[in-house]
PDB file of N, CA and C in Angstrom:
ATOM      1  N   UNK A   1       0.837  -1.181   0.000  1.00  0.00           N
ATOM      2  CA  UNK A   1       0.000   0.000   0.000  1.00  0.00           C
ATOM      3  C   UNK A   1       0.882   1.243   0.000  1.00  0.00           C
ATOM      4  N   UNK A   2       0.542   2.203  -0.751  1.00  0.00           N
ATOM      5  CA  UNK A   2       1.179   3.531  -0.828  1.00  0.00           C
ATOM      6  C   UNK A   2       0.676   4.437   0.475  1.00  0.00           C
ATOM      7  N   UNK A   3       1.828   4.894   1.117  1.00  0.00           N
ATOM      8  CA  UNK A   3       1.390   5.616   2.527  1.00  0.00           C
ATOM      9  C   UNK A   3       1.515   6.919   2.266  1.00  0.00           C
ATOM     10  N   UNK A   4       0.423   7.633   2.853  1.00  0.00           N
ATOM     11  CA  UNK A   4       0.918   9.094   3.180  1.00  0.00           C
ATOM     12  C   UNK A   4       1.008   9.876   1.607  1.00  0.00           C
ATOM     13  N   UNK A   5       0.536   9.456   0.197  1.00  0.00           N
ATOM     14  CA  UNK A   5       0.412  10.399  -0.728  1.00  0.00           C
ATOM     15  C   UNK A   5      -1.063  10.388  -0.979  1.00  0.00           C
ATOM     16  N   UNK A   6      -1.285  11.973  -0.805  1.00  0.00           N
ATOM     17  CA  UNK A   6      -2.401  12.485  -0.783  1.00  0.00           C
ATOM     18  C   UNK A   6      -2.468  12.421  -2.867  1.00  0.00           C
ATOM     19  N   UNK A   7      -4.379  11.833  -2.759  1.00  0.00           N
ATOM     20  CA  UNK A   7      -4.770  11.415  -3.967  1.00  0.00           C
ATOM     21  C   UNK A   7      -5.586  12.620  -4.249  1.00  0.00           C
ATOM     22  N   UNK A   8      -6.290  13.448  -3.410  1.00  0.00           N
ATOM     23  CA  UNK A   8      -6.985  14.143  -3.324  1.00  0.00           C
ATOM     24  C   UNK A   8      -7.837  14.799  -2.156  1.00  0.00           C
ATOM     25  N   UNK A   9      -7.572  16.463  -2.360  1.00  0.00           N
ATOM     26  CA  UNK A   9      -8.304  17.080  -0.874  1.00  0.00           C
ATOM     27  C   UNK A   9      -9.600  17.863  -1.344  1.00  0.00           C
ATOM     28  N   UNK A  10     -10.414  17.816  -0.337  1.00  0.00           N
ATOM     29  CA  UNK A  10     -11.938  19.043  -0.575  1.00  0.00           C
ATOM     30  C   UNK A  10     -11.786  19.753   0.066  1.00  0.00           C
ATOM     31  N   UNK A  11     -11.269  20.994   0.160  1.00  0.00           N
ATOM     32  CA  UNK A  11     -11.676  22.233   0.553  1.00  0.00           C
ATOM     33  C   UNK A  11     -12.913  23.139   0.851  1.00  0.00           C
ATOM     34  N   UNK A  12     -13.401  22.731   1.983  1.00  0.00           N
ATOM     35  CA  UNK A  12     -14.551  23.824   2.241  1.00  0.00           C
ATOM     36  C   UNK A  12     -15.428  23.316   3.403  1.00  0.00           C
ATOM     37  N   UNK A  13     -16.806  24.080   4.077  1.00  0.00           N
ATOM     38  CA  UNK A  13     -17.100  23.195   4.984  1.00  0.00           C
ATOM     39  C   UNK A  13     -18.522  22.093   4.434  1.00  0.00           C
ATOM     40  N   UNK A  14     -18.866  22.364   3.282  1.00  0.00           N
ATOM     41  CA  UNK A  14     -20.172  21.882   2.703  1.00  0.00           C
ATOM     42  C   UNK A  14     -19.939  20.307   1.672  1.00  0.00           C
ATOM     43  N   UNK A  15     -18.768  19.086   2.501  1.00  0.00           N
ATOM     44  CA  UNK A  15     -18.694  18.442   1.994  1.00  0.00           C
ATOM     45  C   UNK A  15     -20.028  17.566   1.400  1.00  0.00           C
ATOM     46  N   UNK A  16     -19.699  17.243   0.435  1.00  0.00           N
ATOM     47  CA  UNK A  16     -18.849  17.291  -1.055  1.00  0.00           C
ATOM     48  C   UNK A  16     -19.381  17.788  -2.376  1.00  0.00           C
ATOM     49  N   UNK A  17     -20.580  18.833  -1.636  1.00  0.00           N
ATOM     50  CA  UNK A  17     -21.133  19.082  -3.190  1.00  0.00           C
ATOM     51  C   UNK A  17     -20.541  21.088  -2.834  1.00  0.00           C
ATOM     52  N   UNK A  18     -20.128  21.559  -1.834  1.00  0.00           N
ATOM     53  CA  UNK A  18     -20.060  22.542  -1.571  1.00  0.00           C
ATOM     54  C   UNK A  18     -18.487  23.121  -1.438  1.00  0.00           C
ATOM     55  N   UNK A  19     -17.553  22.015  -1.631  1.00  0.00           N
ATOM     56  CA  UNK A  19     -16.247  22.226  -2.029  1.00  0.00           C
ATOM     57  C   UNK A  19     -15.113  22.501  -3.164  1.00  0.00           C
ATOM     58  N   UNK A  20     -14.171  22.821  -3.115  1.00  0.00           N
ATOM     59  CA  UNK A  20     -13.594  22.874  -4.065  1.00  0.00           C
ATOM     60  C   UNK A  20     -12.543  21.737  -3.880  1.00  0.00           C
ATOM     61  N   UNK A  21     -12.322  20.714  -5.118  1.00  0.00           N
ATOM     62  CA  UNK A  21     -11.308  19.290  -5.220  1.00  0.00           C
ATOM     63  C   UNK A  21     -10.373  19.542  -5.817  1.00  0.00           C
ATOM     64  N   UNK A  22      -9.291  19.173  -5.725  1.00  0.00           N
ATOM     65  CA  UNK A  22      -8.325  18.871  -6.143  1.00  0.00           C
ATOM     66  C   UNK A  22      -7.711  17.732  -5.863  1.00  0.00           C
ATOM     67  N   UNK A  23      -7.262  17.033  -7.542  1.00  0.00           N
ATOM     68  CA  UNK A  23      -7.541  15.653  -7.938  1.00  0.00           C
ATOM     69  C   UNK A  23      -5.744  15.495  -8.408  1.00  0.00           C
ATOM     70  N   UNK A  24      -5.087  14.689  -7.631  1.00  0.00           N
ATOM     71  CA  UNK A  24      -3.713  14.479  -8.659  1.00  0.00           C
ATOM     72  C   UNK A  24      -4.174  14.050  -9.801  1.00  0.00           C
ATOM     73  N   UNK A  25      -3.459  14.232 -10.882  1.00  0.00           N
ATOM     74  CA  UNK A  25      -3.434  14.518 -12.267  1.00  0.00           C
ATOM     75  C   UNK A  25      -4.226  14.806 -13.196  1.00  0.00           C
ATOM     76  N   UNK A  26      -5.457  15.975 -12.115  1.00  0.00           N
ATOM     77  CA  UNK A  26      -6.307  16.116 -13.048  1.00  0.00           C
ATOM     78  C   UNK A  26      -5.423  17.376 -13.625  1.00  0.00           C
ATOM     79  N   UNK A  27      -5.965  18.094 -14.832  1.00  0.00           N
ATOM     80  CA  UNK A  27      -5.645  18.827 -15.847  1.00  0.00           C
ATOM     81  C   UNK A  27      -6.514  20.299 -15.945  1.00  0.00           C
ATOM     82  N   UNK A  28      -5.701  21.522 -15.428  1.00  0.00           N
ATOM     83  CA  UNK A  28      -6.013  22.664 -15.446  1.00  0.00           C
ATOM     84  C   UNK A  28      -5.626  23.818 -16.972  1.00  0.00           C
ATOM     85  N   UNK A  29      -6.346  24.033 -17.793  1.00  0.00           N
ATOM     86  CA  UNK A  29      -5.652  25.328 -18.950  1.00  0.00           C
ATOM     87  C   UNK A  29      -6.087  26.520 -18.500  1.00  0.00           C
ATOM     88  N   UNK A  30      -4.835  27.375 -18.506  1.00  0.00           N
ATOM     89  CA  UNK A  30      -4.471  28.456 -18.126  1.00  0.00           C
ATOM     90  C   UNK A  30      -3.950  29.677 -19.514  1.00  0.00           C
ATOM     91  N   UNK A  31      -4.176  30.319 -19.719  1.00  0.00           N
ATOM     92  CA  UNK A  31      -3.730  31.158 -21.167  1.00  0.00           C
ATOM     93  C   UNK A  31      -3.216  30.458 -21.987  1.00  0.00           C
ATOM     94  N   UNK A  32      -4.189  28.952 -22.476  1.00  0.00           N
ATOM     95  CA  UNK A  32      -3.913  28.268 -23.303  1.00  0.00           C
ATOM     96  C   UNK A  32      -2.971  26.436 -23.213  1.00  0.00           C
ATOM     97  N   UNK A  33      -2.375  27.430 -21.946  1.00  0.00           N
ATOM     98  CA  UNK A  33      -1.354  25.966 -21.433  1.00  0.00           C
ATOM     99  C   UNK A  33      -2.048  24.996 -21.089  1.00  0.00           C
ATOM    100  N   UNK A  34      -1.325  23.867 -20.966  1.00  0.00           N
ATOM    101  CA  UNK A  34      -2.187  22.685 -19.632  1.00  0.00           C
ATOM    102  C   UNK A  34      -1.181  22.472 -18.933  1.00  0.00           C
ATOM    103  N   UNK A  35      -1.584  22.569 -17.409  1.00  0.00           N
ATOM    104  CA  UNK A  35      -1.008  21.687 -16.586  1.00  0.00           C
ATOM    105  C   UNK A  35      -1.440  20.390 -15.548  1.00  0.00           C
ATOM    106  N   UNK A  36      -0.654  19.941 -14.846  1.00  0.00           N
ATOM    107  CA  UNK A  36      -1.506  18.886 -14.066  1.00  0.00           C
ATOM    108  C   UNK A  36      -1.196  18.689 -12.543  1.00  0.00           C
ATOM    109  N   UNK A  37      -1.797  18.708 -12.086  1.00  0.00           N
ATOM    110  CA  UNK A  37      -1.637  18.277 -10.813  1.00  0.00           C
ATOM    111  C   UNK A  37      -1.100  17.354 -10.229  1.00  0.00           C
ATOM    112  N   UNK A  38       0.592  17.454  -9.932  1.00  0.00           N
ATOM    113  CA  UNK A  38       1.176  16.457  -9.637  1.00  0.00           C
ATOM    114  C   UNK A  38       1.833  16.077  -8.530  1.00  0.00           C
ATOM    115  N   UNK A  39       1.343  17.036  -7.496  1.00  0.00           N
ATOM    116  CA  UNK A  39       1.651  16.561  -6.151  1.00  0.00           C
ATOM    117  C   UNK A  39       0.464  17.678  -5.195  1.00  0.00           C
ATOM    118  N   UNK A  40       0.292  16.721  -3.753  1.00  0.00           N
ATOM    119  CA  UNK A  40      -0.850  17.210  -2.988  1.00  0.00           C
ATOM    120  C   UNK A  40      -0.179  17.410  -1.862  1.00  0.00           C
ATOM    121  N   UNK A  41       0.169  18.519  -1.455  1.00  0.00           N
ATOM    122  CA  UNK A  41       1.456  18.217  -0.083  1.00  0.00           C
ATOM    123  C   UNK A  41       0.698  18.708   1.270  1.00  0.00           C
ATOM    124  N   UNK A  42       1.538  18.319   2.193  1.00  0.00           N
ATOM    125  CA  UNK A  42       0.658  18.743   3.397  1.00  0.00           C
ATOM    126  C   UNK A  42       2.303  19.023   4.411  1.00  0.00           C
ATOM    127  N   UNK A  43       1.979  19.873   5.280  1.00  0.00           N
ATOM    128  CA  UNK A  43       2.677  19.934   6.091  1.00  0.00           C
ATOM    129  C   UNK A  43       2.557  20.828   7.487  1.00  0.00           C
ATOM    130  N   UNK A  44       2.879  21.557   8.273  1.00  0.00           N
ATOM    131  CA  UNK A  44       2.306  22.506   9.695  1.00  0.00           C
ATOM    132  C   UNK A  44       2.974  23.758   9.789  1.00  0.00           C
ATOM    133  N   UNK A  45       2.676  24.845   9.625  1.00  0.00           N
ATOM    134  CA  UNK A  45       3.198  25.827   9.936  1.00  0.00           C
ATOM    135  C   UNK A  45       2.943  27.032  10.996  1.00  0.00           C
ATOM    136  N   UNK A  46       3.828  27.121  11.894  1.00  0.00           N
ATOM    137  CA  UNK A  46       3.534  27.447  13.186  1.00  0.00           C
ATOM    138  C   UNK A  46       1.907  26.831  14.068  1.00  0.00           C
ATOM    139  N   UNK A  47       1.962  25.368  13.864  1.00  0.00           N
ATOM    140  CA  UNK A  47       0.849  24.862  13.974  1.00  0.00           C
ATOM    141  C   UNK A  47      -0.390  24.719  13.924  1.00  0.00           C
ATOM    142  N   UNK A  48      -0.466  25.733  12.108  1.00  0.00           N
ATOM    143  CA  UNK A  48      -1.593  25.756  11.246  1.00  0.00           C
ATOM    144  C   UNK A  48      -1.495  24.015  10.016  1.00  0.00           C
ATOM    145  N   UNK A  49      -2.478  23.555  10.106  1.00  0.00           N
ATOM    146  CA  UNK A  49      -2.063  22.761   9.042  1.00  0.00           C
ATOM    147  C   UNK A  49      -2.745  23.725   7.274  1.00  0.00           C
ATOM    148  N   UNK A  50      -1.702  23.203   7.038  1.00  0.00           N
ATOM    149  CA  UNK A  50      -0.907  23.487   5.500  1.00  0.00           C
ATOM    150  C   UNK A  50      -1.333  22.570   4.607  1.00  0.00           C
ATOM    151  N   UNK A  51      -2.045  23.208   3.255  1.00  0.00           N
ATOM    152  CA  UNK A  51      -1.694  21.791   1.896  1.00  0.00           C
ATOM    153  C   UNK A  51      -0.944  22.875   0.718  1.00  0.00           C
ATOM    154  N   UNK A  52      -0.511  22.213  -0.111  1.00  0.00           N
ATOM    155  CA  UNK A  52      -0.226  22.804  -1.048  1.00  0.00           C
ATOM    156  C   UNK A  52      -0.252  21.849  -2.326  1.00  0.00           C
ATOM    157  N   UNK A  53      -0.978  22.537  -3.369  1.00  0.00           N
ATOM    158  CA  UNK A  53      -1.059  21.987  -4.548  1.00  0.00           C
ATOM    159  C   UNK A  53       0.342  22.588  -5.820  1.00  0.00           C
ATOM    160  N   UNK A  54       0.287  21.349  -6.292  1.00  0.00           N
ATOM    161  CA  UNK A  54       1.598  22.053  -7.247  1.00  0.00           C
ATOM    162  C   UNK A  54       1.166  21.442  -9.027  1.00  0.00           C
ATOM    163  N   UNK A  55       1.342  21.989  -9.475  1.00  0.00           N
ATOM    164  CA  UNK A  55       1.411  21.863 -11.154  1.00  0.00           C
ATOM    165  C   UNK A  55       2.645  21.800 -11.745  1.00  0.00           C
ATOM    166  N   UNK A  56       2.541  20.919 -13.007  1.00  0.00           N
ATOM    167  CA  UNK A  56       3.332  20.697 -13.713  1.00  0.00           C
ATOM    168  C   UNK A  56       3.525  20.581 -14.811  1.00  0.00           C
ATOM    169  N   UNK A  57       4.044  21.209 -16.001  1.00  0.00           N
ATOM    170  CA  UNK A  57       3.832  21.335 -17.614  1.00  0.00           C
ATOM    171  C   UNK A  57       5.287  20.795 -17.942  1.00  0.00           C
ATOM    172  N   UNK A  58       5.527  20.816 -18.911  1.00  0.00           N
ATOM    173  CA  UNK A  58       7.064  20.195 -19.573  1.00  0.00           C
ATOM    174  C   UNK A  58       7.880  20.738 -19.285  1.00  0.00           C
ATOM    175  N   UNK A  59       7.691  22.242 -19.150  1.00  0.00           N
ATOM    176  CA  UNK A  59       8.705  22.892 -18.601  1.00  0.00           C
ATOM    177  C   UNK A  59       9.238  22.843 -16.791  1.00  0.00           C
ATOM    178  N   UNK A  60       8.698  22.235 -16.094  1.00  0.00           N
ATOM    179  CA  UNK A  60       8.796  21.618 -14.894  1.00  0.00           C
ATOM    180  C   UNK A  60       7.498  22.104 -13.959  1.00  0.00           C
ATOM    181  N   UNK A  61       7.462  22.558 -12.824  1.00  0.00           N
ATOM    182  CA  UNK A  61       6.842  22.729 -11.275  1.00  0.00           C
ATOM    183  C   UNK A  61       6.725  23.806 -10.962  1.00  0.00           C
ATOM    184  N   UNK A  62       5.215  24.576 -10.545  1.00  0.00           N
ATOM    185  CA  UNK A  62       4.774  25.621  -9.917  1.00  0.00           C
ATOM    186  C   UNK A  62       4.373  25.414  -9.679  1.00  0.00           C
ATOM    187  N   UNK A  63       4.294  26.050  -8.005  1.00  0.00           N
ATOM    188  CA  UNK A  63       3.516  25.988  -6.705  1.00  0.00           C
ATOM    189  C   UNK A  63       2.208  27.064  -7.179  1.00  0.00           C
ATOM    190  N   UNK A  64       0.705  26.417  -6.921  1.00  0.00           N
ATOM    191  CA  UNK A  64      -0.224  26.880  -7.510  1.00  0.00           C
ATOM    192  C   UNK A  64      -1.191  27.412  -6.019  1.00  0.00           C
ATOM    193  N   UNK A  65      -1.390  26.551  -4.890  1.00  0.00           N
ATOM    194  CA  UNK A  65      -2.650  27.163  -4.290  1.00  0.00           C
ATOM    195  C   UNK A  65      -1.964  26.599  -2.854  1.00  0.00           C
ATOM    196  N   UNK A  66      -1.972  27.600  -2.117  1.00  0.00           N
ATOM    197  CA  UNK A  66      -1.892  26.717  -0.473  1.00  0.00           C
ATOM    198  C   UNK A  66      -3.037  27.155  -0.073  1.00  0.00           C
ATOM    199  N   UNK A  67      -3.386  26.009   0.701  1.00  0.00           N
ATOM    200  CA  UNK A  67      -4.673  26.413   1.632  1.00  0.00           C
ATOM    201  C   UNK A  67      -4.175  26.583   3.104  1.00  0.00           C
ATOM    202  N   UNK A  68      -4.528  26.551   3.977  1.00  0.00           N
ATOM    203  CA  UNK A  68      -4.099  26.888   5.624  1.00  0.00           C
ATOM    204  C   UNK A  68      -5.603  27.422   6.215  1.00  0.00           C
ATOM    205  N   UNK A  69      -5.633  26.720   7.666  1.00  0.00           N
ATOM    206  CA  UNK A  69      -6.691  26.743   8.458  1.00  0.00           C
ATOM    207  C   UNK A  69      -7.892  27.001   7.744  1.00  0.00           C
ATOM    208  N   UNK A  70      -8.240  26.437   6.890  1.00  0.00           N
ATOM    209  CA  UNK A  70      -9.692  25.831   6.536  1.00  0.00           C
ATOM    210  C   UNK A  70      -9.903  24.446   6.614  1.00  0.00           C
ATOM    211  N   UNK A  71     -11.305  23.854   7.044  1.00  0.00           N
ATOM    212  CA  UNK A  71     -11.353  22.383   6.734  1.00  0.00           C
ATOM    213  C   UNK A  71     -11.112  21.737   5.678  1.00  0.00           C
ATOM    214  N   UNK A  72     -10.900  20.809   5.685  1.00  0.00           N
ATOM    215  CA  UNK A  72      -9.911  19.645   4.107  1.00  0.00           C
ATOM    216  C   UNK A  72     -10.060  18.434   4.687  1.00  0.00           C
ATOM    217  N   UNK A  73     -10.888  17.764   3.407  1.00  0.00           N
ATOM    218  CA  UNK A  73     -11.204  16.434   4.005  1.00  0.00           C
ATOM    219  C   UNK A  73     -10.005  15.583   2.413  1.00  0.00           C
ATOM    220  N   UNK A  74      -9.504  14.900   3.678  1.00  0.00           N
ATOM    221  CA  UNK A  74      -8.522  14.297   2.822  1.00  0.00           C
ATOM    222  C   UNK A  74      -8.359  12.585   2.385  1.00  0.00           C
ATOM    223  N   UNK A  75      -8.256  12.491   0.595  1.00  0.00           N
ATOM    224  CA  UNK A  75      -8.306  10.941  -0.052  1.00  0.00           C
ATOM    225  C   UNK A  75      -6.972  10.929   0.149  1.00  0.00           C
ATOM    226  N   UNK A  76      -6.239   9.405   0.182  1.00  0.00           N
ATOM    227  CA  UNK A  76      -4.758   9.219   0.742  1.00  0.00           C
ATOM    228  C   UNK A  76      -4.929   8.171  -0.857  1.00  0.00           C
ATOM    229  N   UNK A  77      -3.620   7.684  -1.774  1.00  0.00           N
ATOM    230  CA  UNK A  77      -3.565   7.145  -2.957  1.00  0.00           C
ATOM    231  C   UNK A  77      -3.925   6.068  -2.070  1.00  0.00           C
ATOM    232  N   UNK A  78      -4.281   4.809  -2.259  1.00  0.00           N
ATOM    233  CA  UNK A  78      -4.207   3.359  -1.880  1.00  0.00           C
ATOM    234  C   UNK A  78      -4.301   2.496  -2.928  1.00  0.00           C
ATOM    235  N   UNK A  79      -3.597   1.385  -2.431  1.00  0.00           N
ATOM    236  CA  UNK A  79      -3.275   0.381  -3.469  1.00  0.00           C
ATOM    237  C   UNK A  79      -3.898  -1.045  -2.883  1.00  0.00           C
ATOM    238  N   UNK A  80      -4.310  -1.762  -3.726  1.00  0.00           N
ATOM    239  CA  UNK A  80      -4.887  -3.146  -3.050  1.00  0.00           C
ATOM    240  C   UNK A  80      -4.265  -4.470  -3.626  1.00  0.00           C
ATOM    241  N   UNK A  81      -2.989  -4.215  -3.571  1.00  0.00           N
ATOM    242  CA  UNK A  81      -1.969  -5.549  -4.124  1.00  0.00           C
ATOM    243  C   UNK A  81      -2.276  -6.581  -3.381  1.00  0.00           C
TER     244      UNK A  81
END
């Protein structure tokens, strides 16, 4: 089983028709570009919890959205080998 990589978070308090998702590798266009969602990070800062979403096009990685102290209900990847 894959531990600890976030597959996907909901942002907001009106789960799940009242949130906003973010889906690893779903696909955002921006002034034409696409990018994708290729990592869901989480971490604590001054003991706020933290996510951060990041994108990725050919040309590599930008940090796109942190959230902090709002509710986030969180999917973890799982595997059933």
């Amino acid at each position: 089983m894959k531990e600890n990589i976030i597959r996907k978070i909901s942002v907001g308090s009106g789960y799940p028709d009242q949130c906003l998702h973010f889906l690893l590798g779903k696909t955002y266009k921006f002034s034409g570009k696409y990018f994708e969602v290729s990592e869901i990070r989480y971490y604590t800062e001054l003991g706020i919890k933290c996510y951060e979403v990041v994108l990725k096009d050919e040309f590599g990685k930008v940090h796109w959205k942190k959230i902090e102290g709002m509710p986030v209900v969180v999917e973890y990847m799982i595997d059933f080998d």
